[in-house]
N, C-alpha and C. Protein backbone atom coordinates (compact mmCIF):
# COMPACT_ATOMS: atom_id res chain seq x y z
N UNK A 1 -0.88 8.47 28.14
CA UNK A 1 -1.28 7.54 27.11
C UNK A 1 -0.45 6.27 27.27
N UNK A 2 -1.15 5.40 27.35
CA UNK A 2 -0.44 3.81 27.74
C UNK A 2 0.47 3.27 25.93
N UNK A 3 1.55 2.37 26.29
CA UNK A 3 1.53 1.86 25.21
C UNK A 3 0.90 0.22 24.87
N UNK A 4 0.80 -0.01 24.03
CA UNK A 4 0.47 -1.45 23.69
C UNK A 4 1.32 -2.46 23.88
N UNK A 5 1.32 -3.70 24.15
CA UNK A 5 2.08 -4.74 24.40
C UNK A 5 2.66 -5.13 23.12
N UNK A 6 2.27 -5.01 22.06
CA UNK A 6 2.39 -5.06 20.42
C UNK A 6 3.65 -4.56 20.16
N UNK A 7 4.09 -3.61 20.81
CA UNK A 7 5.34 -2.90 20.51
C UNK A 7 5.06 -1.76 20.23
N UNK A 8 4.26 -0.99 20.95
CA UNK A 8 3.72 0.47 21.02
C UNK A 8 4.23 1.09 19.70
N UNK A 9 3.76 2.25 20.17
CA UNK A 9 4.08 3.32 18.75
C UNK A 9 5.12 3.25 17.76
N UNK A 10 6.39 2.86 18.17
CA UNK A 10 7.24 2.67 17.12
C UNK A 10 7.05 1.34 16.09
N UNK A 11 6.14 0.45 16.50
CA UNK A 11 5.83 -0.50 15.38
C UNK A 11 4.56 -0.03 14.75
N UNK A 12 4.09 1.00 15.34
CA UNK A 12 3.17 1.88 14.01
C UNK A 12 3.44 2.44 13.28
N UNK A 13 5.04 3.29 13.61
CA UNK A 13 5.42 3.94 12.83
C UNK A 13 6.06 3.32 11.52
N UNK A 14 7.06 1.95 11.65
CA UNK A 14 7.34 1.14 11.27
C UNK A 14 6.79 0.54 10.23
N UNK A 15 5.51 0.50 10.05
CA UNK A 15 4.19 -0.38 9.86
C UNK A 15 3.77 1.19 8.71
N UNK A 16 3.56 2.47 9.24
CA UNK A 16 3.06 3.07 8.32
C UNK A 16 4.33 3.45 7.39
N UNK A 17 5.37 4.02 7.65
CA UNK A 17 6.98 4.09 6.99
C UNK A 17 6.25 2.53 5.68
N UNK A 18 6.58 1.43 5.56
CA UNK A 18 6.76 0.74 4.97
C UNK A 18 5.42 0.45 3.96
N UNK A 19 4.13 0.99 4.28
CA UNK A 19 2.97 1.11 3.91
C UNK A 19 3.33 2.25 2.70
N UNK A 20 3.45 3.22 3.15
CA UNK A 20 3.92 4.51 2.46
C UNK A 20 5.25 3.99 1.59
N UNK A 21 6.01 3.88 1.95
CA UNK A 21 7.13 3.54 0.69
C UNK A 21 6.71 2.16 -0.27
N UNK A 22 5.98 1.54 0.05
CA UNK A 22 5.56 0.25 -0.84
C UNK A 22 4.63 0.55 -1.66
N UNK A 23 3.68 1.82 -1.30
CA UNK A 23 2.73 2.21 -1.97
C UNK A 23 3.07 2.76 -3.23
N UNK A 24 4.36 3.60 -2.69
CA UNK A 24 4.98 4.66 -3.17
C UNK A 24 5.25 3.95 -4.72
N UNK A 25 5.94 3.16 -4.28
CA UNK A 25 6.42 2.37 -5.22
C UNK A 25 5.54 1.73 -6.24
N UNK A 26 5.03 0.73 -5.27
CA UNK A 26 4.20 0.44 -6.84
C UNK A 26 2.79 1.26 -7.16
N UNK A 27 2.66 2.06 -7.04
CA UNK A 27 2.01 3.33 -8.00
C UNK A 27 2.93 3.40 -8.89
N UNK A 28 4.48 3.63 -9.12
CA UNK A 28 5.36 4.08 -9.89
C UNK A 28 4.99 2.51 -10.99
N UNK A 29 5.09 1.58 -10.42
CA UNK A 29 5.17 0.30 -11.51
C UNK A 29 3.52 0.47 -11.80
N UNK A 30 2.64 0.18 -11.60
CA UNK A 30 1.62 0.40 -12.05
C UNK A 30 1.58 1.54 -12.99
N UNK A 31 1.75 2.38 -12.97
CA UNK A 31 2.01 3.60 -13.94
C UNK A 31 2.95 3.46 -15.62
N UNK A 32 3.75 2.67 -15.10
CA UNK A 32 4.52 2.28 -15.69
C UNK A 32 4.28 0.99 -16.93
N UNK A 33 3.41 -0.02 -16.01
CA UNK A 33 2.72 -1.02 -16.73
C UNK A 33 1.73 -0.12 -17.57
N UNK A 34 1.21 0.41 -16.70
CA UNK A 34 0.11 0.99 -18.25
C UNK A 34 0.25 1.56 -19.53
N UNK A 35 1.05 2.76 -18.68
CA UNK A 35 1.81 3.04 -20.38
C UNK A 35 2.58 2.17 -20.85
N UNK A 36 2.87 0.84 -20.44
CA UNK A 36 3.54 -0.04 -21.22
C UNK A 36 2.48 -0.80 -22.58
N UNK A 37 0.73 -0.91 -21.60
CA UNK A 37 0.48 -1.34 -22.11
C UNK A 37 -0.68 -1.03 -22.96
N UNK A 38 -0.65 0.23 -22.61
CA UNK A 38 -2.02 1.32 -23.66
C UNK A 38 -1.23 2.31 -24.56
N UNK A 39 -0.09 2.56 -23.77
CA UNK A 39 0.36 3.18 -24.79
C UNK A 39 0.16 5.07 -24.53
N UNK A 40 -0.92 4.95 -23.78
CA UNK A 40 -0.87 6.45 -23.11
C UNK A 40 -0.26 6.42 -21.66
N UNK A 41 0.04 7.48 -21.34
CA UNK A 41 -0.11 7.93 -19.55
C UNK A 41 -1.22 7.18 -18.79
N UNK A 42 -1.22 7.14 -17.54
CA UNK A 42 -2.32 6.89 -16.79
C UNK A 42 -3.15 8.34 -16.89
N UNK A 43 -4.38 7.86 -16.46
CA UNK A 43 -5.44 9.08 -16.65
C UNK A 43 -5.24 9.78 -15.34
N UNK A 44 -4.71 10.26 -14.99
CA UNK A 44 -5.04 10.75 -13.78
C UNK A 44 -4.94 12.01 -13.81
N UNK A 45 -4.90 13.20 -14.94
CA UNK A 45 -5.64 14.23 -14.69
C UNK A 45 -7.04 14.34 -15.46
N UNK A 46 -8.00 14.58 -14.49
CA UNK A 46 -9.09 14.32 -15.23
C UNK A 46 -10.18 15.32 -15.91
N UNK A 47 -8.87 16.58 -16.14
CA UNK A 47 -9.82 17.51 -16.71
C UNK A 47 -9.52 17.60 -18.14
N UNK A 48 -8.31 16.91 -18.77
CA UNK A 48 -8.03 16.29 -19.77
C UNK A 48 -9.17 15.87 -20.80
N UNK A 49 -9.62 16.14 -21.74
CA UNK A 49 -10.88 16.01 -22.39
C UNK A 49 -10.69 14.70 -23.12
N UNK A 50 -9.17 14.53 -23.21
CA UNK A 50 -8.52 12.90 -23.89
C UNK A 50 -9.10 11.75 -22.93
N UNK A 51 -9.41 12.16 -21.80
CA UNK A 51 -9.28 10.99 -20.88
C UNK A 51 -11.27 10.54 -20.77
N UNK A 52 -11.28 9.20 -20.86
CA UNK A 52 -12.10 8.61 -21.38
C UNK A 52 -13.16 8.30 -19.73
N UNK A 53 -14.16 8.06 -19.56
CA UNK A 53 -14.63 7.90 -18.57
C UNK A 53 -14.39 6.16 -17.63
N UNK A 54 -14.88 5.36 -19.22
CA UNK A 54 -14.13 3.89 -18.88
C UNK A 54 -12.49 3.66 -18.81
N UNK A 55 -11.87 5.01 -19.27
CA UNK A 55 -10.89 4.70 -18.94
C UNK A 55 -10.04 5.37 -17.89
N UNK A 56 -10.57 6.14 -16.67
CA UNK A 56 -10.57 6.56 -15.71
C UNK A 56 -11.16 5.54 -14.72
N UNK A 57 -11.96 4.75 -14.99
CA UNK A 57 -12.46 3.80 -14.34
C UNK A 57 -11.95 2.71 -13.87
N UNK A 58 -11.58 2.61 -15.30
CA UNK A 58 -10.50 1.16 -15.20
C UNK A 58 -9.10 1.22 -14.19
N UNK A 59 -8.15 2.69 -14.61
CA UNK A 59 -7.39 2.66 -13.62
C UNK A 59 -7.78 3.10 -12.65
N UNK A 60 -8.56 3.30 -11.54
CA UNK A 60 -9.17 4.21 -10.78
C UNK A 60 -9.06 2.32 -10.06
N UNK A 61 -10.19 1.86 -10.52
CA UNK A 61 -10.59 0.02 -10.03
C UNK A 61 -9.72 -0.66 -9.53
N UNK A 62 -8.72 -0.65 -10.86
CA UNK A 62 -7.27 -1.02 -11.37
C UNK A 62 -6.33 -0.94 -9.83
N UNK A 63 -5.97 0.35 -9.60
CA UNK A 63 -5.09 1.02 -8.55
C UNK A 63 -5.28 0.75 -7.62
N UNK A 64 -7.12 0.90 -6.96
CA UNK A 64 -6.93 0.45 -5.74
C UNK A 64 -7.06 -0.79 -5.26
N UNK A 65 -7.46 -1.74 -5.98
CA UNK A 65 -7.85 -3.35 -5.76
C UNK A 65 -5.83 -3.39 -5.23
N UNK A 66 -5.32 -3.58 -6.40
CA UNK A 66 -3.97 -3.88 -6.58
C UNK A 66 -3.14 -2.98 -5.38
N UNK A 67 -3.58 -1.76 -4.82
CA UNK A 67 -2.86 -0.92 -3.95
C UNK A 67 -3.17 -1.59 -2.39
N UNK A 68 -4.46 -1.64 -2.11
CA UNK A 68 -5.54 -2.36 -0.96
C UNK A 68 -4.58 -3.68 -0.94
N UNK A 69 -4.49 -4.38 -1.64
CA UNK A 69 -3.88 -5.49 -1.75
C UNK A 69 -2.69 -5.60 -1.03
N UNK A 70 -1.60 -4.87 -1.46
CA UNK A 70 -0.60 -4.65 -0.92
C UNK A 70 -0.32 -4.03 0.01
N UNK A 71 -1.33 -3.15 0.36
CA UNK A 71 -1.08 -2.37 1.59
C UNK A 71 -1.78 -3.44 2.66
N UNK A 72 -2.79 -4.21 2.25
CA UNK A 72 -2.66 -5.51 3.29
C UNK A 72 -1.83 -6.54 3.44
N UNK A 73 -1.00 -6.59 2.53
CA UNK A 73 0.00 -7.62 2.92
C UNK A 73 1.37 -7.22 3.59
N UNK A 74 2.12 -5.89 2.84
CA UNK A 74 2.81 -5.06 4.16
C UNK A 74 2.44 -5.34 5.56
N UNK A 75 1.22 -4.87 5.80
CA UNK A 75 0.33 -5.04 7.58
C UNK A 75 0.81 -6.22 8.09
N UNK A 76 -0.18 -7.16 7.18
CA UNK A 76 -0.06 -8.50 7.98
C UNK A 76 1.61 -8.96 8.39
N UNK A 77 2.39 -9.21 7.30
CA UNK A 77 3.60 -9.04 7.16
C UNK A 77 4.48 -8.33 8.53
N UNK A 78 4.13 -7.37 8.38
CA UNK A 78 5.04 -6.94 9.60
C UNK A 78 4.37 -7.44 10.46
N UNK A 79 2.96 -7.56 11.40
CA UNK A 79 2.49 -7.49 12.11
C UNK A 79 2.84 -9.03 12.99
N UNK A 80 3.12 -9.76 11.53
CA UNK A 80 3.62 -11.38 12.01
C UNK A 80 5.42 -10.97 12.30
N UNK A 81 5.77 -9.87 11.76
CA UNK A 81 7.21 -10.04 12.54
C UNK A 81 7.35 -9.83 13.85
N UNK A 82 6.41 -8.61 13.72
CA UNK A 82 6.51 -7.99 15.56
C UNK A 82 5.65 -9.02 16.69
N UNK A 83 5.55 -9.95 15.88
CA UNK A 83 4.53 -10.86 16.93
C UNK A 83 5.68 -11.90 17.21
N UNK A 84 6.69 -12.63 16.16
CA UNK A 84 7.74 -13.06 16.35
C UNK A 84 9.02 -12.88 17.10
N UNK A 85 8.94 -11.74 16.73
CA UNK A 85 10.11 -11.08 17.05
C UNK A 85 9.65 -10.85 18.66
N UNK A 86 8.77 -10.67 19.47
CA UNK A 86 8.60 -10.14 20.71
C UNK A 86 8.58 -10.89 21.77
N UNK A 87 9.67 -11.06 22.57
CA UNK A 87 9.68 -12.21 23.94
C UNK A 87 8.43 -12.48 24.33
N UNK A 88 8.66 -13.55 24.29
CA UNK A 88 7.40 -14.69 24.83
C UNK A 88 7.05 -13.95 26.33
N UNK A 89 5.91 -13.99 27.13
CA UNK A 89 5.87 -13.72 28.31
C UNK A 89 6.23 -15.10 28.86
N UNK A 90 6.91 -14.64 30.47
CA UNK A 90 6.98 -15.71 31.82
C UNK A 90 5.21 -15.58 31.91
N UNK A 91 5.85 -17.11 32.21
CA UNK A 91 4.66 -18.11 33.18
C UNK A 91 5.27 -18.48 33.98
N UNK A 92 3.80 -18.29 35.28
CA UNK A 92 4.61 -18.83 36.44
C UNK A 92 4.13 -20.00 37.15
């Protein structure tokens, strides 16, 4: 298996490591905002008879717009470091 000029596998790993802990994270603040600002838990067990359909929806919408989001800007983010960070090729 060849590696990539990109900085092979260890800037995938790199790249998913920081995907995963950023995610990690703000799920925790998102969670956090809500019950800050409804006043319940997030819905996320949904056999809960309390939990409302629009309001499974909402954070369901909510989570991943805002998660997608960030897990594209992590990407790009690193992807512009390892492009920086990586010796220029010789020309000859």
């Amino acid at each position: 298996m060849s590696k990539k000029k990109d900085g092979g596998s260890g800037g995938h790993l790199g790249i998913t490591l920081a995907t995963t802990g950023g995610v990690f994270v703000l799920r925790k603040v998102l969670a956090a905002a809500w019950t800050k600002i409804t006043g319940k838990e997030p819905p996320t067990d949904l056999t809960d008879p309390r939990v409302t359909l629009v309001e499974a929806l909402v954070w369901a919408v909510t989570t991943a717009v805002i998660i997608e989001m960030a897990r594209f800007g992590i990407v790009r983010a690193a992807r512009r470091k390892e492009v920086t960070a990586a010796p220029e090729p010789e020309s000859h």
